[in-house]
Structures are given as structure tokens and as C-alpha cells.
Protein backbone atom coordinates (compact mmCIF):
# COMPACT_ATOMS: atom_id res chain seq x y z
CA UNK A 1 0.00 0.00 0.00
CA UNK A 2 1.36 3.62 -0.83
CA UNK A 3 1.95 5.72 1.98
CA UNK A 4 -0.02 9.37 1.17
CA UNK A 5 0.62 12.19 3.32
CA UNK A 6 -1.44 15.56 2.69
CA UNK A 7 0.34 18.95 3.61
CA UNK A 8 -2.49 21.25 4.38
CA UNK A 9 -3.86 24.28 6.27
CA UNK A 10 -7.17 24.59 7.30
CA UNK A 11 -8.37 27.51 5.23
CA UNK A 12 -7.03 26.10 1.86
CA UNK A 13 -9.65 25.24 -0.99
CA UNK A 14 -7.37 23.29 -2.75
CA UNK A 15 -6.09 20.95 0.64
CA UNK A 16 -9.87 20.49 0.85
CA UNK A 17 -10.61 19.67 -3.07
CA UNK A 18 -7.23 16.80 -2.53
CA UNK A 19 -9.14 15.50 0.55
CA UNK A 20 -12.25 14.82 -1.23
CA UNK A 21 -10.44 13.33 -4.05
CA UNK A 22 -8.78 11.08 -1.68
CA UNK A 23 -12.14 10.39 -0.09
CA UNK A 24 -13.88 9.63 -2.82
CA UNK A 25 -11.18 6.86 -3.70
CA UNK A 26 -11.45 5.60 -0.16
CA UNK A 27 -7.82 6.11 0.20
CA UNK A 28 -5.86 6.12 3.30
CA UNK A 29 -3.99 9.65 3.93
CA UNK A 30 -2.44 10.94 6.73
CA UNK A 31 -3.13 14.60 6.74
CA UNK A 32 -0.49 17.21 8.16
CA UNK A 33 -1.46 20.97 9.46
CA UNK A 34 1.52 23.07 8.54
CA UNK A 35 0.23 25.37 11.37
CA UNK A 36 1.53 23.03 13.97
CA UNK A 37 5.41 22.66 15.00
CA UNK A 38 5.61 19.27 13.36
CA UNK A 39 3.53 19.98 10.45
CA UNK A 40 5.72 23.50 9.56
CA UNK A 41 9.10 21.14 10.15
CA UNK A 42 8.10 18.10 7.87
CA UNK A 43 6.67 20.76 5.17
CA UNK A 44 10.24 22.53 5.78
CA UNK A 45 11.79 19.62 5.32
CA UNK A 46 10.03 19.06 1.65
CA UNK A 47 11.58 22.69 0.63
CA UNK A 48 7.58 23.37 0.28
CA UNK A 49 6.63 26.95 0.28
CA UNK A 50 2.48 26.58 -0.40
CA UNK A 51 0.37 24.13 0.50
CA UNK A 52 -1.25 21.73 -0.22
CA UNK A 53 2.04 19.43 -0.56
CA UNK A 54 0.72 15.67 -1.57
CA UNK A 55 3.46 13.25 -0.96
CA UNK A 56 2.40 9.71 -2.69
CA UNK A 57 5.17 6.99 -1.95
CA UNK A 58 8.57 8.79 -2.56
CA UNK A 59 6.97 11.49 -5.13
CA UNK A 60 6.31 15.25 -3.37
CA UNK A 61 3.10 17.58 -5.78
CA UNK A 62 3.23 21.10 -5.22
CA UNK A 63 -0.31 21.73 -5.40
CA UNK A 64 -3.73 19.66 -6.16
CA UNK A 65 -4.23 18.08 -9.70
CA UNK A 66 -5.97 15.15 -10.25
CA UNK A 67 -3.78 14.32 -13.55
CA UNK A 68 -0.74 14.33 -11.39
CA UNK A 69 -2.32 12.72 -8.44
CA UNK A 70 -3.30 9.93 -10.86
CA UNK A 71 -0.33 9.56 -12.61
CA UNK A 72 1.51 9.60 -9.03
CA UNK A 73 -0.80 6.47 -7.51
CA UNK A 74 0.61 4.46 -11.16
């Protein structure tokens, strides 16, 4: 099973269109708030700057697209 993390903040349209996506797949994610210590460290870590950050497996998306998300699960 792929491990999916999603990098998001609570006001973000975009984090919230990715969860949905996710949902509607019924696929496991763990989300991370980049407004808490070890949600702005990991998202540091990823040299991220915006959110949402979707890492599937070893790949990192900057930013929601269901193109790359599918092409990312492959």
C-alpha cells in the first residue's frame, strides 16, 4: 500500500478539493497541518513553500491536480 501524506492548512480550498479526491477513492492519507510545529518542520523539510504538498510513496506535488495525483498512484 502507498503511503499518502497531505500537507495542508485549514483555510485552503485546494487541501480540501485533494481530501475529497482522496475520499472519494477511499484512500488512506495521513493529513499534516503546517500550522503546527511538526507539520511546519516536515513541510520545511520538503523545501515546500504553499500548501497543499501531496506526498504519494517517494513522489512530493506542489499543489492539487488530479492528472498528477493519478499519474503519481501508477
Amino acid at each position: 500500500m502507498i503511503k499518502i501524506v497531505i500537507y495542508t492548512s485549514k483555510s485552503c480550498a485546494h487541501c480540501q478539493a485533494a481530501k475529497q479526491f482522496f475520499d472519494s477513492k477511499k484512500m488512506t492519507y495521513r493529513l499534516c497541518d503546517v500550522g503546527t510545529p511538526r507539520g511546519r518542520k516536515e513541510h520545511a523539510a520538503l523545501g515546500a513553500r504553499g500548501v497543499p504538498v501531496i506526498k504519494i510513496g517517494d513522489k512530493v506535488l506542489h499543489g492539487f491536480s488530479v492528472k498528477a495525483v493519478e499519474q503519481a498512484l501508477k
